[in-house]
C-alpha atoms as a PDB file:
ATOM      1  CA  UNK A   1     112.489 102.292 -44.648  1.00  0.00           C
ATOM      2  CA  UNK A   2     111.956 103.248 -41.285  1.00  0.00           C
ATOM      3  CA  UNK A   3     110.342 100.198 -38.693  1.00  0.00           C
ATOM      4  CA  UNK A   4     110.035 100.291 -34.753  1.00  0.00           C
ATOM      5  CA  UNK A   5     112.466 103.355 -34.903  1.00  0.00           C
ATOM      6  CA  UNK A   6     115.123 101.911 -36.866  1.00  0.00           C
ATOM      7  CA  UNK A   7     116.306 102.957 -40.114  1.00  0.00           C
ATOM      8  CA  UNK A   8     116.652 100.502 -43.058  1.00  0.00           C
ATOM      9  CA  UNK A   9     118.152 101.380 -46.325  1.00  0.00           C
ATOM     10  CA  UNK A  10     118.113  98.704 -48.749  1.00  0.00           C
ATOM     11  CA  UNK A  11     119.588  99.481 -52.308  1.00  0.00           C
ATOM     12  CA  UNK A  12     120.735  97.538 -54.978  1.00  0.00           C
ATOM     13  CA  UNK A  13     122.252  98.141 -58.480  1.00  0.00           C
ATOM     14  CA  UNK A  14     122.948  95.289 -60.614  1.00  0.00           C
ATOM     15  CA  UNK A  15     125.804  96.667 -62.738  1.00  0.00           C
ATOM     16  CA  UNK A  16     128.301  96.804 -59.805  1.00  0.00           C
ATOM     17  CA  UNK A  17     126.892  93.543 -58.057  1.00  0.00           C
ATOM     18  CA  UNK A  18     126.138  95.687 -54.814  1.00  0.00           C
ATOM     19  CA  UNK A  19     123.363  95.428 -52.568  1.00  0.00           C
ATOM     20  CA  UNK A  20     123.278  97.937 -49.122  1.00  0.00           C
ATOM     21  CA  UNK A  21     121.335  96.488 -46.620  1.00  0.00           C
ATOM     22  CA  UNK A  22     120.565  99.029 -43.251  1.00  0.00           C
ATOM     23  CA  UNK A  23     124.166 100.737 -44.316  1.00  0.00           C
ATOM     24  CA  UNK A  24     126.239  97.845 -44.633  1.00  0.00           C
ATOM     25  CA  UNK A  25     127.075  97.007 -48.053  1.00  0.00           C
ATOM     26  CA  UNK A  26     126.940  92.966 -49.338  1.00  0.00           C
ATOM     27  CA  UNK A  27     129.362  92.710 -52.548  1.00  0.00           C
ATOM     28  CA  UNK A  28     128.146  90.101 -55.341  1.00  0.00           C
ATOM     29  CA  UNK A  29     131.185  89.453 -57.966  1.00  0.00           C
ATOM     30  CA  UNK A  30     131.097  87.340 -60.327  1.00  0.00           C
ATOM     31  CA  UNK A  31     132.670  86.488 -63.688  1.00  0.00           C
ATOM     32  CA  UNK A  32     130.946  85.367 -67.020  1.00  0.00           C
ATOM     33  CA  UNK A  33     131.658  82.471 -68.098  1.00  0.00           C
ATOM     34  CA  UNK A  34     133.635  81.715 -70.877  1.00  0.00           C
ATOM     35  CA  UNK A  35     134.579  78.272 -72.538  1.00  0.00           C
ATOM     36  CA  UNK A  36     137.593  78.825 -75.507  1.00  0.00           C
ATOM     37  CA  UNK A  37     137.350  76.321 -78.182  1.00  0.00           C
ATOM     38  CA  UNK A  38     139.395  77.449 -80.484  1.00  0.00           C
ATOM     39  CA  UNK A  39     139.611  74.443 -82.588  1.00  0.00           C
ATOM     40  CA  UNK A  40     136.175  73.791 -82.978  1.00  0.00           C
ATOM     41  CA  UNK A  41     135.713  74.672 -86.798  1.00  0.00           C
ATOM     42  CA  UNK A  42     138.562  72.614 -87.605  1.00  0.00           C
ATOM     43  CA  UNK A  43     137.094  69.510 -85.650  1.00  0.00           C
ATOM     44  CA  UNK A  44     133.745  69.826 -87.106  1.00  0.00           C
ATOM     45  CA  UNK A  45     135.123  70.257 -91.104  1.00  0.00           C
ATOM     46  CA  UNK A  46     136.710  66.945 -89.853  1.00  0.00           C
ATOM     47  CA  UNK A  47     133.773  65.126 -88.753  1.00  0.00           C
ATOM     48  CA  UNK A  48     131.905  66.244 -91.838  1.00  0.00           C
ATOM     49  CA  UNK A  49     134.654  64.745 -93.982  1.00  0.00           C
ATOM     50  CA  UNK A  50     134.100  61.639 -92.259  1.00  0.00           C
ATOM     51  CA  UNK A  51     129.806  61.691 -92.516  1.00  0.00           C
ATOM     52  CA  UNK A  52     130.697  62.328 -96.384  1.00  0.00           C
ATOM     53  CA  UNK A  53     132.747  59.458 -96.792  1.00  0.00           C
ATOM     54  CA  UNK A  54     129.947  57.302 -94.859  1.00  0.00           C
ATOM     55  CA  UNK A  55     127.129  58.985 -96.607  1.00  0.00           C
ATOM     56  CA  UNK A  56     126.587  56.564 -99.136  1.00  0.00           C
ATOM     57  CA  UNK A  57     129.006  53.565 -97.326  1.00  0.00           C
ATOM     58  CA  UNK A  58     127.222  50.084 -97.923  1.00  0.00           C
ATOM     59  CA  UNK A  59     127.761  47.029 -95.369  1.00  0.00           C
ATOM     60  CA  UNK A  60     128.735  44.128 -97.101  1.00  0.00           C
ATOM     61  CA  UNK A  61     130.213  40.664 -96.497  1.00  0.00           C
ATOM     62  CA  UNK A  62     133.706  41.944 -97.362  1.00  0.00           C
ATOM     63  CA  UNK A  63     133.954  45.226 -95.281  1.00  0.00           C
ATOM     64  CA  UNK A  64     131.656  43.650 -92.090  1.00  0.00           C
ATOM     65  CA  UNK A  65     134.541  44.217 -89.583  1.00  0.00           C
ATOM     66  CA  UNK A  66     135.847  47.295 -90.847  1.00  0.00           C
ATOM     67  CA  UNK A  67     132.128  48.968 -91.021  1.00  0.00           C
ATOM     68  CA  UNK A  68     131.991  48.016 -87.050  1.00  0.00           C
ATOM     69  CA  UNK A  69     135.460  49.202 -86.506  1.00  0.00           C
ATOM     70  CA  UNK A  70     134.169  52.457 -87.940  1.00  0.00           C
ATOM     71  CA  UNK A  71     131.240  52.606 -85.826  1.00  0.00           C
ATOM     72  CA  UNK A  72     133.125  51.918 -82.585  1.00  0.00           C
ATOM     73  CA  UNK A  73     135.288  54.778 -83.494  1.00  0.00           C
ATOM     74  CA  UNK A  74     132.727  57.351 -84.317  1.00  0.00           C
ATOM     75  CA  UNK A  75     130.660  55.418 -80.821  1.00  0.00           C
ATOM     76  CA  UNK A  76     133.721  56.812 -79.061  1.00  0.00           C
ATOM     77  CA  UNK A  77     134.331  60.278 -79.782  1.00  0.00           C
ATOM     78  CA  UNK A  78     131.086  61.142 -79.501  1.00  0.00           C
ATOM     79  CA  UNK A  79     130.712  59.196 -75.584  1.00  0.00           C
ATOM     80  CA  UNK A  80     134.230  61.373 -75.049  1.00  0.00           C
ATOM     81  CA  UNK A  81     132.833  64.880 -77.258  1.00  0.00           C
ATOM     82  CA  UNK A  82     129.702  64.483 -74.294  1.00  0.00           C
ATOM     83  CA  UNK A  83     131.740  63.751 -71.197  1.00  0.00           C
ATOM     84  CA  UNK A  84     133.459  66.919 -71.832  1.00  0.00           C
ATOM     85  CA  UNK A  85     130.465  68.928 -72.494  1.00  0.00           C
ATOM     86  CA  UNK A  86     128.750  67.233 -68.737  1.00  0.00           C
ATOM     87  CA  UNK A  87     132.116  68.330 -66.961  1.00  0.00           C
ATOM     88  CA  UNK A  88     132.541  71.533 -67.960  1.00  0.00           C
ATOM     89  CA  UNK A  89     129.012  72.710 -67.661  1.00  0.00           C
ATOM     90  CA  UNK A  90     128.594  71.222 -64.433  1.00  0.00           C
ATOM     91  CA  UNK A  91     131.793  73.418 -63.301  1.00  0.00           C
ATOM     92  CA  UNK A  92     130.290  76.500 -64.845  1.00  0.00           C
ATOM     93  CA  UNK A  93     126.697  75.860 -63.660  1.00  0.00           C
ATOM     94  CA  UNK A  94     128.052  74.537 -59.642  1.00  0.00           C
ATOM     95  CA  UNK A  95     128.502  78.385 -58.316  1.00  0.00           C
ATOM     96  CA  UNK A  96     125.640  79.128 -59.987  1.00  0.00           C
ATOM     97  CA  UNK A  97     123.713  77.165 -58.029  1.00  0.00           C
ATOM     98  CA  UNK A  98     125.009  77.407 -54.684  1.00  0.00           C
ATOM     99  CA  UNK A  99     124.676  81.207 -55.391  1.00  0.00           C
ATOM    100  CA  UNK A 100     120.754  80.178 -56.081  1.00  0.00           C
ATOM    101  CA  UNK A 101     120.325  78.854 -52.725  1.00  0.00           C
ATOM    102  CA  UNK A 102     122.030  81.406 -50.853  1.00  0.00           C
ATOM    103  CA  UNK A 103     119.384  83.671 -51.739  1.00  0.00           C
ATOM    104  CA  UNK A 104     116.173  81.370 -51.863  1.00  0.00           C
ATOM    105  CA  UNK A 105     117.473  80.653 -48.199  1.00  0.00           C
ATOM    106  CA  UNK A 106     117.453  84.519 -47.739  1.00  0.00           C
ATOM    107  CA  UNK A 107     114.546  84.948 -49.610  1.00  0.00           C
ATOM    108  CA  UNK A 108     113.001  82.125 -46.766  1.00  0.00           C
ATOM    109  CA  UNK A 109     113.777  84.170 -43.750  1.00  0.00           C
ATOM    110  CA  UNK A 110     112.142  87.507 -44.999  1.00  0.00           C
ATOM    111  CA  UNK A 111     109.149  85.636 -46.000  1.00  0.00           C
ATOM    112  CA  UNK A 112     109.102  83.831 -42.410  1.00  0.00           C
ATOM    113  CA  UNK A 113     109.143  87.737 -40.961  1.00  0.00           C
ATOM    114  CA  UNK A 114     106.718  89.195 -43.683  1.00  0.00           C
ATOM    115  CA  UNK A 115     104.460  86.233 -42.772  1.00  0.00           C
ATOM    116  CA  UNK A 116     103.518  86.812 -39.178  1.00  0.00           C
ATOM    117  CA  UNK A 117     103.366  90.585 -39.763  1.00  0.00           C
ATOM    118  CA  UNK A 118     100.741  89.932 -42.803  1.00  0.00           C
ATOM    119  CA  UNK A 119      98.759  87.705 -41.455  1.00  0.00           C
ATOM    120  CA  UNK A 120      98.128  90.506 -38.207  1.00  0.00           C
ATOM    121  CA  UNK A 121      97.721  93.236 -41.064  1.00  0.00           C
ATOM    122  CA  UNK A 122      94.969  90.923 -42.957  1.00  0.00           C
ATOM    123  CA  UNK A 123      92.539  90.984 -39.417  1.00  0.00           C
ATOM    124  CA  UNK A 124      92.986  95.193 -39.405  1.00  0.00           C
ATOM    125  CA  UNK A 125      92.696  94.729 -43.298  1.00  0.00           C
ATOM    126  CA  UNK A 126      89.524  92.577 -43.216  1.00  0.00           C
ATOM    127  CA  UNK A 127      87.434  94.970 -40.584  1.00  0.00           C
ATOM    128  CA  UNK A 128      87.934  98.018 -42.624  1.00  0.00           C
ATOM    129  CA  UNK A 129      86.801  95.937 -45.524  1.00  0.00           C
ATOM    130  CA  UNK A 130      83.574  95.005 -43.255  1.00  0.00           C
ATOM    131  CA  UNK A 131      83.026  98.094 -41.884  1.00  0.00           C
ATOM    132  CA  UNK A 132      82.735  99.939 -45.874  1.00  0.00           C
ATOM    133  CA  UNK A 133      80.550  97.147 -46.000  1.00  0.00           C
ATOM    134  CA  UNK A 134      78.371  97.251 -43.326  1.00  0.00           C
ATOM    135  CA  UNK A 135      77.810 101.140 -44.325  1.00  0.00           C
ATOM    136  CA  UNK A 136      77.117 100.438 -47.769  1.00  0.00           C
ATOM    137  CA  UNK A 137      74.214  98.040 -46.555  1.00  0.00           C
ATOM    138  CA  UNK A 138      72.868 100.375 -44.760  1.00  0.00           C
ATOM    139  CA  UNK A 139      73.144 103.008 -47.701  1.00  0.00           C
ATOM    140  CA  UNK A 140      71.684 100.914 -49.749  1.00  0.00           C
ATOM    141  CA  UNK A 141      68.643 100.246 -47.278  1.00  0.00           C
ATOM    142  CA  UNK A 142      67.880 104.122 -47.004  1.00  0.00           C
ATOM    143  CA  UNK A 143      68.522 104.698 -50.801  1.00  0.00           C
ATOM    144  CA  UNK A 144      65.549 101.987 -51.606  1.00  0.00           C
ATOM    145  CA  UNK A 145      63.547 102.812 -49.170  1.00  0.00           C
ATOM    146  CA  UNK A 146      63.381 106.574 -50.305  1.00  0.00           C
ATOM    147  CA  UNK A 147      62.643 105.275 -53.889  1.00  0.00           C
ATOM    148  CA  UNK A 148      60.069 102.677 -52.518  1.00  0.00           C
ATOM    149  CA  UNK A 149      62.016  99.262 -53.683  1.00  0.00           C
ATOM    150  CA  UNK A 150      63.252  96.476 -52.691  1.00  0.00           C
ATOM    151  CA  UNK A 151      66.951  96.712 -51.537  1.00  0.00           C
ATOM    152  CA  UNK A 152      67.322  92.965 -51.874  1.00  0.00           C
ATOM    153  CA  UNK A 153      66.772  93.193 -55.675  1.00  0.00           C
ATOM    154  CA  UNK A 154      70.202  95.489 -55.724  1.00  0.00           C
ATOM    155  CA  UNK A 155      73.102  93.516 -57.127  1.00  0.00           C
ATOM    156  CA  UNK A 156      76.047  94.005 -55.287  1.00  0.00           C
ATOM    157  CA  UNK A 157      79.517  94.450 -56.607  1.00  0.00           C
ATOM    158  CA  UNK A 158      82.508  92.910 -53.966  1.00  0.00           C
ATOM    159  CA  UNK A 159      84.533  95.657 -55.706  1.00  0.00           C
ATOM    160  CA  UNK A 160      82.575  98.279 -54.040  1.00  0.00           C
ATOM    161  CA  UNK A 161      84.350  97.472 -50.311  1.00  0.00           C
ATOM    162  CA  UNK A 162      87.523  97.916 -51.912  1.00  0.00           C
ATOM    163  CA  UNK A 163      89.785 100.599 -49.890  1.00  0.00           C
ATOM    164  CA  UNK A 164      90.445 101.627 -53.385  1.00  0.00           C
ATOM    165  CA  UNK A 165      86.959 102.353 -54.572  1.00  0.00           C
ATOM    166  CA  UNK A 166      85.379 105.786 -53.660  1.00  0.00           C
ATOM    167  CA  UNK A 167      82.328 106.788 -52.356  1.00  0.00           C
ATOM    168  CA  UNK A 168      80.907 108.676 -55.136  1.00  0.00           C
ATOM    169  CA  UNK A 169      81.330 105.760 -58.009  1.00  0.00           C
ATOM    170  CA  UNK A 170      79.497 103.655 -55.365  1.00  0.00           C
ATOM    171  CA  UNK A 171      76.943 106.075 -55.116  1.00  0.00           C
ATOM    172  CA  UNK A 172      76.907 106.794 -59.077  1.00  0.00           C
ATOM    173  CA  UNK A 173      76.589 103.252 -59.509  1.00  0.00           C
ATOM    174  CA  UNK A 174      73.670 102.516 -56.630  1.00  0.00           C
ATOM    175  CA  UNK A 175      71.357 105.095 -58.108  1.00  0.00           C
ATOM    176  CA  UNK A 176      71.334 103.342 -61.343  1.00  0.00           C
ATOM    177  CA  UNK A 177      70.531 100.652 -60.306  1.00  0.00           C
ATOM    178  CA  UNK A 178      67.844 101.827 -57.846  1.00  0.00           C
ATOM    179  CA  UNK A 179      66.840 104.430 -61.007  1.00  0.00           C
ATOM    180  CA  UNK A 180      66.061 101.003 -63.217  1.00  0.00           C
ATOM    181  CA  UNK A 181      64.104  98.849 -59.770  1.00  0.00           C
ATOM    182  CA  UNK A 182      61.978 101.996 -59.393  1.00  0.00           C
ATOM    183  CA  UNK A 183      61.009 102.117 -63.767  1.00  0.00           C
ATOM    184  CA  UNK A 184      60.272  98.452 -63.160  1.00  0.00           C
ATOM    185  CA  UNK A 185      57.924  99.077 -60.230  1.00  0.00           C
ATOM    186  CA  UNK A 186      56.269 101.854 -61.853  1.00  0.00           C
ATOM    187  CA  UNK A 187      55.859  99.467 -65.096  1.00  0.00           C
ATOM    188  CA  UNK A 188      55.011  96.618 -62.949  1.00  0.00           C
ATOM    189  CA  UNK A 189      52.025  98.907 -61.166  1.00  0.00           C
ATOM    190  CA  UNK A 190      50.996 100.217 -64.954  1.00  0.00           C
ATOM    191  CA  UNK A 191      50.503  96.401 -66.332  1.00  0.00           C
ATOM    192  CA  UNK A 192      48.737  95.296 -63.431  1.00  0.00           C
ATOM    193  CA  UNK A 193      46.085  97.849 -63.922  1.00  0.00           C
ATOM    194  CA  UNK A 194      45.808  96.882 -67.823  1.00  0.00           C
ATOM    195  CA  UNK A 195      45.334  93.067 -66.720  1.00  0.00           C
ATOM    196  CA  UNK A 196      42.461  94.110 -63.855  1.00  0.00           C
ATOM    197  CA  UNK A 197      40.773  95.995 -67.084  1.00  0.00           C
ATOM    198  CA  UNK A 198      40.968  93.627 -69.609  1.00  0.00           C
ATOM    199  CA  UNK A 199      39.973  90.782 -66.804  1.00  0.00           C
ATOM    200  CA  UNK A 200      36.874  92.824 -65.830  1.00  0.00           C
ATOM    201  CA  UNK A 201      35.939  92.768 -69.377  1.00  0.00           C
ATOM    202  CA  UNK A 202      36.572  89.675 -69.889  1.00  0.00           C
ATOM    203  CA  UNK A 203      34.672  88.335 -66.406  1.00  0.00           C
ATOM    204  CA  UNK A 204      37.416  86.017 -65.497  1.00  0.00           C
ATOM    205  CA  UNK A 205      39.895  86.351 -62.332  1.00  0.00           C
ATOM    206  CA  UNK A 206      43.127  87.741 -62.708  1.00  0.00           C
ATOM    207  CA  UNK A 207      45.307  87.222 -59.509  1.00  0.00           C
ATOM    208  CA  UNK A 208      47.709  84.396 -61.368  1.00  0.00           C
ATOM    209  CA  UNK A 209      48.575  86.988 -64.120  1.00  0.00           C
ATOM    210  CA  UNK A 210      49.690  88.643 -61.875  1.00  0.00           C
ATOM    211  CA  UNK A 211      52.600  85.359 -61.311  1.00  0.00           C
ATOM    212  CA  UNK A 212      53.449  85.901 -65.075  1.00  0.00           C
ATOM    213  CA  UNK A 213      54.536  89.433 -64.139  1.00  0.00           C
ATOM    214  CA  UNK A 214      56.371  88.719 -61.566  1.00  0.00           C
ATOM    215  CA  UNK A 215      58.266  86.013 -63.805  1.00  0.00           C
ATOM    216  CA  UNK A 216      58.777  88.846 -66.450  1.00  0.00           C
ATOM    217  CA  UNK A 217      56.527  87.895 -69.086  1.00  0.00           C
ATOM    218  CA  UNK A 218      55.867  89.752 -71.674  1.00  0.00           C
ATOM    219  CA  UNK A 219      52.310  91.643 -71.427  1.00  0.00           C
ATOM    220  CA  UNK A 220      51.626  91.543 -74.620  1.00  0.00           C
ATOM    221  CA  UNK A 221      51.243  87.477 -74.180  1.00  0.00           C
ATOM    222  CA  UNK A 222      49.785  87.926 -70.713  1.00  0.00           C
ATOM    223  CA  UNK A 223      46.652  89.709 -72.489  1.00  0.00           C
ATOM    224  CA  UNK A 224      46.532  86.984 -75.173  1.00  0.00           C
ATOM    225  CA  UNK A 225      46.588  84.030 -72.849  1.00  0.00           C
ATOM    226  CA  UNK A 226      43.469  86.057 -70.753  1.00  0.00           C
ATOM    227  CA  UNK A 227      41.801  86.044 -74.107  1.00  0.00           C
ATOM    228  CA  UNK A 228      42.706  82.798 -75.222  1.00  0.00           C
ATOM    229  CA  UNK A 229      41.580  81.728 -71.438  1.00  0.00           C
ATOM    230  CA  UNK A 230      37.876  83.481 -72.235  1.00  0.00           C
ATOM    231  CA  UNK A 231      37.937  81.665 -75.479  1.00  0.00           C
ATOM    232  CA  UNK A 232      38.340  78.583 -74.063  1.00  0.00           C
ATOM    233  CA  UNK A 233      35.079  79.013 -71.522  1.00  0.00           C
ATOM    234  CA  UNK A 234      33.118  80.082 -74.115  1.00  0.00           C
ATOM    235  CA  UNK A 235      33.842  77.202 -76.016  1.00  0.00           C
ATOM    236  CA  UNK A 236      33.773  75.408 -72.782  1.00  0.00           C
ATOM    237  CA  UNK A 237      30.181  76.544 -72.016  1.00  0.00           C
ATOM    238  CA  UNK A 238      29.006  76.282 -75.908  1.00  0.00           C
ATOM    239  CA  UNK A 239      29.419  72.629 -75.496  1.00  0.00           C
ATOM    240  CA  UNK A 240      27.878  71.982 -72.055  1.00  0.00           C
ATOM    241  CA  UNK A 241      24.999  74.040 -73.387  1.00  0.00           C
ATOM    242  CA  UNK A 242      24.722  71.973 -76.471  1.00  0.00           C
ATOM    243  CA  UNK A 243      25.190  68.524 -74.707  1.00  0.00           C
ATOM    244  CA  UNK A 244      22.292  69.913 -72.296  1.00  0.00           C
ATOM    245  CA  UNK A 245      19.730  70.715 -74.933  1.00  0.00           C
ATOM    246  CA  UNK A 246      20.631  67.515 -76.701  1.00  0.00           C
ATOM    247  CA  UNK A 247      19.675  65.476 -74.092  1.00  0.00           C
ATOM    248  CA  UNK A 248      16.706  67.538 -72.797  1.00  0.00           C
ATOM    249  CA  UNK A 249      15.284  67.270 -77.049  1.00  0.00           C
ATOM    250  CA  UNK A 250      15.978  63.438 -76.809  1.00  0.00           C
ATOM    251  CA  UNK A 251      13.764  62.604 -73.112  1.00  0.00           C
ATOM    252  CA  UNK A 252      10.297  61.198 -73.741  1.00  0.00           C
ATOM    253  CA  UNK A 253       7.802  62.820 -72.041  1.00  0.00           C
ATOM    254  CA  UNK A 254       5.413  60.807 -70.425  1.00  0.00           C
ATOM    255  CA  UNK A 255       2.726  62.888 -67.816  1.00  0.00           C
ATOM    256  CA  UNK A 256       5.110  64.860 -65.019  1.00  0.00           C
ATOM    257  CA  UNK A 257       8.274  62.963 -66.443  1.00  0.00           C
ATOM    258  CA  UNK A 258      11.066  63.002 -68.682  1.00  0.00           C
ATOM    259  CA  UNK A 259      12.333  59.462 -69.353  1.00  0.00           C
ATOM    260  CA  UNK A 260      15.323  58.653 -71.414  1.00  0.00           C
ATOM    261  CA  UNK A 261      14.249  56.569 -74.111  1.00  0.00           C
ATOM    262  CA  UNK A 262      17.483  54.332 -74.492  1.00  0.00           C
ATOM    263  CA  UNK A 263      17.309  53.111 -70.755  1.00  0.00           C
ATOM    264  CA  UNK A 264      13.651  54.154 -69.552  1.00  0.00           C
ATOM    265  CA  UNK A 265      15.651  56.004 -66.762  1.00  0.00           C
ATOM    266  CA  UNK A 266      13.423  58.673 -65.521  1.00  0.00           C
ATOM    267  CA  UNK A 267      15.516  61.859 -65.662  1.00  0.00           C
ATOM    268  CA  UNK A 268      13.739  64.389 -64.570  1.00  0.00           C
ATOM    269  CA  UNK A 269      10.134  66.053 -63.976  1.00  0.00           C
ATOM    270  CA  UNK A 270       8.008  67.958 -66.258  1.00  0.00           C
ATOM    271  CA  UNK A 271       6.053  70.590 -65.522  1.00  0.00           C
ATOM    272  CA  UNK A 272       3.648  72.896 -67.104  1.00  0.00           C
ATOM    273  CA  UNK A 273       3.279  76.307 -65.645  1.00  0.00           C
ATOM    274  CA  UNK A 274       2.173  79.960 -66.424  1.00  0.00           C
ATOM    275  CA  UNK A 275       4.310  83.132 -66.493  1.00  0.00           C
ATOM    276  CA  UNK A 276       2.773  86.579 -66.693  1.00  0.00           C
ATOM    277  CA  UNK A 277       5.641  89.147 -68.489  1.00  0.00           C
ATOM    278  CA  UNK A 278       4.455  92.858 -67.766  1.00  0.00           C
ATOM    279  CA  UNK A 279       5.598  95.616 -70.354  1.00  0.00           C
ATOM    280  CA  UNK A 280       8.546  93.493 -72.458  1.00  0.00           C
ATOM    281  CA  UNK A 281       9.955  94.972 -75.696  1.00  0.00           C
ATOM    282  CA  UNK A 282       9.289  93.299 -78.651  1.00  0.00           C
ATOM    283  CA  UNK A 283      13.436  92.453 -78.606  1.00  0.00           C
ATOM    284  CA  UNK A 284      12.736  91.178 -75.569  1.00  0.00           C
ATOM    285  CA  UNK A 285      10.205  88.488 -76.450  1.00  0.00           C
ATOM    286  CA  UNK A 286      12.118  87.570 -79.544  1.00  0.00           C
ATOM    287  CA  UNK A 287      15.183  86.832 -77.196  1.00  0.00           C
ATOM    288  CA  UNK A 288      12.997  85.047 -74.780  1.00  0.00           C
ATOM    289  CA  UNK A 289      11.557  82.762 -77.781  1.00  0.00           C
ATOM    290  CA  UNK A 290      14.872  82.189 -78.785  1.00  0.00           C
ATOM    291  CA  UNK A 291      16.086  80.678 -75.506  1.00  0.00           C
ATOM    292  CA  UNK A 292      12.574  78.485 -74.963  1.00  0.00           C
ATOM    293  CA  UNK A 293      13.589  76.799 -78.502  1.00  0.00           C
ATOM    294  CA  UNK A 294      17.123  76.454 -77.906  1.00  0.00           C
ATOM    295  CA  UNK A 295      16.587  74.310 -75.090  1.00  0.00           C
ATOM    296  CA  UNK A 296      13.097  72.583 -76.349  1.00  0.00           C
ATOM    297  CA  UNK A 297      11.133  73.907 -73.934  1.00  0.00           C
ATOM    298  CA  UNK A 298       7.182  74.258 -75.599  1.00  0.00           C
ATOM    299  CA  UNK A 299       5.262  77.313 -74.852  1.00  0.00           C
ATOM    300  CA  UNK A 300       1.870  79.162 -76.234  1.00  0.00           C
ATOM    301  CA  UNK A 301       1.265  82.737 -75.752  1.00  0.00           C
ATOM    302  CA  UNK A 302      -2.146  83.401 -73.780  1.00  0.00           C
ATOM    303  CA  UNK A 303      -3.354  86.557 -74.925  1.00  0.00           C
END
């Protein structure tokens, strides 16, 4: 590895301990360890004899002392069977660990190095990571504004400012997206004409179906709610007209007024006048007659 003109050469192969370090070579030796106990199976048939003979032992009055003599014998060997184990492990695993913090003291100084060079590598790092960006935005801007949509609405993936990630999968993945905005604008533009229709023949506003759409409501329920919306003025007006005729059937007239014959409130005035309807079908007339009785108003044809 080559750094501010120098050389470096580090190599290291585990089966002969070596590691070469800028052509100087660091030996590592070191033995397995190995503990001989050659006497173990013998020792252990013996302490089985011993659990066997205990197995079934029962404490009694008459063999209290020599059942804690036994005890404090067994108590023993294993405390002395233990102390062994501690001392020689602790031997074995001592170089070990000194060996451990040789290198995690190592280990400490390149990191200390690495350290000051990454963190001066990150701010280089970081503005070639904002630059991608900052043309990507601006991609983005002319791509949308070319298909007529909002760039806003484009979801953007962090990945894309990678160093790693090319241009063309950015691309490839912009126009989809930008391909789906401009459907939705197209459908958006479509539905909005269907609602003006169907409000137009319905003779109610339409401007807050337009909100629905924008929430992504289905139009299919848009155009039912308009309907059920007409339904509901119809019904609205059906009873407003019947109230009205009610009460207008109920007044007493008495000369010019109409007085309400609960309270002897004077409503309203009456008044008696002639109309003069030139060339009227006969539909006409019959539709005419209809309304004067559906709200009790009295009339006589002249001639």
């Amino acid at each position: 590895m080559t750094l501010m003109g120098t050389t470096w050469r580090i190599f290291i192969m585990t089966n002969n301990q070596l590691i070469q370090f800028d052509g100087i070579e660091y030996p590592v030796s070191y033995k397995p360890a190995e503990i001989i106990f050659p006497k173990y199976g013998e020792m252990k048939d013996n302490i089985l004899k011993v659990h066997d003979e205990f197995a079934d032992w029962t404490v009694t009055p008459q063999n209290l002392k020599s059942s804690k003599e036994v005890r404090k014998n067994l108590n023993k060997l294993k405390r002395t069977i233990n102390s062994q184990r501690i001392s020689i492990t602790s031997g074995i695993q001592k170089p070990a660990k000194m060996f451990k913090a040789n290198i995690d003291d190592l280990i400490a100084i390149i990191d200390e190095t690495t350290k000051n060079i990454d963190s001066q590598l990150k701010h280089y790092d970081d503005k070639l990571r904002q630059d991608k960006h900052d043309q990507h935005v601006k991609f983005i801007k002319q791509a949308c504004e070319d298909a007529g949509v909002d760039p806003s609405k484009i979801r953007y993936n962090a990945s894309w400012d990678n160093k790693t990630y090319s241009n063309p999968k950015f691309e490839a993945e912009l126009y989809e997206q930008v391909d789906i905005l401009r459907k939705n604008k197209q459908q958006l533009e479509t539905n909005k004409r269907i609602i003006i229709q169907k409000a137009d023949e319905l003779g109610i506003p339409f401007a807050h179906y337009f909100d629905q759409l924008q929430r992504e409501v289905p139009l299919d329920e848009i155009l039912n709610d308009m309907q059920a919306e007409k339904d509901e003025l119809i019904a609205i007006a059906k009873k407003q007209k019947e109230t009205k005729q009610k009460e207008q059937a109920d007044l007493v007239k008495h000369g010019d007024k109409a007085i309400d014959p609960q309270t002897g409130e004077v409503k309203d005035k009456t008044y008696t006048f002639r109309l003069e309807f030139q060339n009227v079908t006969k539909y006409q007339v019959d539709q005419l007659n209809s309304f004067l009785k559906d709200w009790g108003i009295k009339a006589r044809r002249i001639k």
